[in-house]
N, C-alpha and C. Protein backbone atom coordinates (compact mmCIF):
# COMPACT_ATOMS: atom_id res chain seq x y z
N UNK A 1 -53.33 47.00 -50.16
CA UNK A 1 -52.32 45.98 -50.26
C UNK A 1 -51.18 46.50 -51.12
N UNK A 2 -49.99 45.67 -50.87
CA UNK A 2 -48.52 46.62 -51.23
C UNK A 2 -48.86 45.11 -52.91
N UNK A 3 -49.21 45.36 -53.34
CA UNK A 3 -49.11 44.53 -54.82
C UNK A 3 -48.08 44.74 -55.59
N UNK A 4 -46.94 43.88 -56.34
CA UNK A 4 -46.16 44.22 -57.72
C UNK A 4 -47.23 45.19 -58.96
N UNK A 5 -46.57 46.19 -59.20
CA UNK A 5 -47.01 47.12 -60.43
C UNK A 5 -48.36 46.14 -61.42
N UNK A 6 -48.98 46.41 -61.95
CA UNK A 6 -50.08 45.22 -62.77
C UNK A 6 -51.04 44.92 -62.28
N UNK A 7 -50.86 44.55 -60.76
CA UNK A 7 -51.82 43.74 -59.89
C UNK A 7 -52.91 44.83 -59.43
N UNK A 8 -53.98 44.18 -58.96
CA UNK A 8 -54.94 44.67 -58.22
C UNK A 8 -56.07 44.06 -57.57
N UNK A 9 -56.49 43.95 -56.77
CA UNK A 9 -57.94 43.52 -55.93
C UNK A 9 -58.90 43.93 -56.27
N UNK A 10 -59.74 43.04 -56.98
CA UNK A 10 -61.22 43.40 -57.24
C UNK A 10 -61.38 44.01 -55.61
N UNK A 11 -62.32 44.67 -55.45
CA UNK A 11 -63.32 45.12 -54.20
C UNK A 11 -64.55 44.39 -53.74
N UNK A 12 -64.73 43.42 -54.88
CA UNK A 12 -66.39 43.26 -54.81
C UNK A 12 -65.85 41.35 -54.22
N UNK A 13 -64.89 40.94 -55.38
CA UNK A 13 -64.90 39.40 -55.16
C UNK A 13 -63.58 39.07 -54.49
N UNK A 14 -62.84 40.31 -54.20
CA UNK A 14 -61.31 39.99 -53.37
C UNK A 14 -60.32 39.19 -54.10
N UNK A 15 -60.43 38.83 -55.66
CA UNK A 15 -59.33 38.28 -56.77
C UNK A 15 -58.54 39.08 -56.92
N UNK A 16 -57.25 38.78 -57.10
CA UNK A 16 -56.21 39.06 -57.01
C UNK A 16 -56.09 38.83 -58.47
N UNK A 17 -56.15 39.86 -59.49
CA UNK A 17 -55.79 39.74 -61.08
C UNK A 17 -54.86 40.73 -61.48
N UNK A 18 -55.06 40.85 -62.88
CA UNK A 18 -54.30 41.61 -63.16
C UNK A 18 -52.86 40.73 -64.23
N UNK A 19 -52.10 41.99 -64.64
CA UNK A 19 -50.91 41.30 -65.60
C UNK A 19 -49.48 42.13 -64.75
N UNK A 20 -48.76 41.04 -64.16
CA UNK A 20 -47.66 41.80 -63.26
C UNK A 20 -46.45 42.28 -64.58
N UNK A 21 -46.19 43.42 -64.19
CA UNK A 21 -45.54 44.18 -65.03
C UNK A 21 -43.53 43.86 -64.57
N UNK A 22 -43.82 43.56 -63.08
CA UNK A 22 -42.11 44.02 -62.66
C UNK A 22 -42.47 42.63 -61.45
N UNK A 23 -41.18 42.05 -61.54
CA UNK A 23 -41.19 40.76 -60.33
C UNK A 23 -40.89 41.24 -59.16
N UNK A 24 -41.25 40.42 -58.04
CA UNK A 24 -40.80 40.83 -56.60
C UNK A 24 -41.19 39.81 -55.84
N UNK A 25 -41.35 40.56 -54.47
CA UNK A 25 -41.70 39.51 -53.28
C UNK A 25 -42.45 40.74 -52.15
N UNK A 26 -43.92 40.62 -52.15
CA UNK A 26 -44.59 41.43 -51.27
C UNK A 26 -45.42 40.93 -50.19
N UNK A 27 -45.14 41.58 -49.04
CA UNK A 27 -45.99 40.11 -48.01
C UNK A 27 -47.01 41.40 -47.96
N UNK A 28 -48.35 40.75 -48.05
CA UNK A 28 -49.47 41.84 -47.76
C UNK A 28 -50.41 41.32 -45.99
N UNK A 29 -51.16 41.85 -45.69
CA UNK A 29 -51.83 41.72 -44.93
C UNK A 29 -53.23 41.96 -45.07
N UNK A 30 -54.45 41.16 -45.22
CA UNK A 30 -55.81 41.03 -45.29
C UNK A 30 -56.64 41.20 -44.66
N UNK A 31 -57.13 42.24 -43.89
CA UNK A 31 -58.52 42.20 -42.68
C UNK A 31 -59.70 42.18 -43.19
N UNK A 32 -60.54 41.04 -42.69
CA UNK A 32 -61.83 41.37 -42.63
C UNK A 32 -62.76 42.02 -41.62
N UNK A 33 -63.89 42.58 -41.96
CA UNK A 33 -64.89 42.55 -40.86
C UNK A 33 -66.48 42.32 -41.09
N UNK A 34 -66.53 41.31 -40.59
CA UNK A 34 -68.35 41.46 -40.37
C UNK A 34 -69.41 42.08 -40.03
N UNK A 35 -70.73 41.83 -39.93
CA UNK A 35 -71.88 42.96 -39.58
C UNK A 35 -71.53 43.08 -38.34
N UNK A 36 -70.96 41.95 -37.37
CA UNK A 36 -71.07 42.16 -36.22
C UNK A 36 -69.70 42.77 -35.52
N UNK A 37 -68.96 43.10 -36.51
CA UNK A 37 -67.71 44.35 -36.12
C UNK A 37 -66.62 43.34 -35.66
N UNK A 38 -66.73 42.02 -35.78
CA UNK A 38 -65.45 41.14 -35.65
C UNK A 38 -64.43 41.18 -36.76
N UNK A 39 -63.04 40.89 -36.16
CA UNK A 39 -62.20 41.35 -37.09
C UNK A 39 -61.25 40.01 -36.89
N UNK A 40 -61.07 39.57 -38.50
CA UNK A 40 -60.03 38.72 -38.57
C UNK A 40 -58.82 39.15 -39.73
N UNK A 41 -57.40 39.02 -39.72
CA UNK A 41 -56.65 39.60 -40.41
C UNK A 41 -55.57 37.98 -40.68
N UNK A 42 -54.88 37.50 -41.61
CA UNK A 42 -53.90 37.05 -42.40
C UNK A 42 -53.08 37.91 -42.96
N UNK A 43 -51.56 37.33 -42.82
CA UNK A 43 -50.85 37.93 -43.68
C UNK A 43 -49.96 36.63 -44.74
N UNK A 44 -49.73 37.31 -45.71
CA UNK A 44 -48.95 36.15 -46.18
C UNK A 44 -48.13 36.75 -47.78
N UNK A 45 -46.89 35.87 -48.42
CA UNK A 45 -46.11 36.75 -48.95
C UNK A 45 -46.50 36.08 -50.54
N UNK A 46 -46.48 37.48 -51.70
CA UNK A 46 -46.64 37.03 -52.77
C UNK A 46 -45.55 36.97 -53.70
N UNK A 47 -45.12 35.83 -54.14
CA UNK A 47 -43.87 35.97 -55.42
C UNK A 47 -44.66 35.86 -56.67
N UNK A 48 -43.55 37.07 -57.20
CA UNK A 48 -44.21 36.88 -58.85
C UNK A 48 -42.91 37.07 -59.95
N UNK A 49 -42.95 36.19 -60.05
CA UNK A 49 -41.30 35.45 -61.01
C UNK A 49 -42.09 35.78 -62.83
N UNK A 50 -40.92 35.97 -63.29
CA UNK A 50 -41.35 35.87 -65.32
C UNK A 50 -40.48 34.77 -65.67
């Protein structure tokens, strides 16, 4: 994922933490997949204002 500087994605619980260092506007995109190889994807945009 294209995150503002600070940010990051756990791997394990998919939280979005972190301390944003620089503001912006990033639209990311999310895929999942299951055991059974189905795939679902969202996208959607993050603002991060000080």
């Amino acid at each position: 994922m294209n995150l503002p500087a600070g940010l990051a994605v756990d791997r394990t619980t998919g939280v979005i933490g972190g301390t944003p260092t620089t503001w912006g506007f990033r639209t990311a995109t999310v895929t999942v997949t299951d055991a059974g190889g189905k795939r679902a994807s969202v996208s959607f945009t993050l603002n991060v204002y000080f």
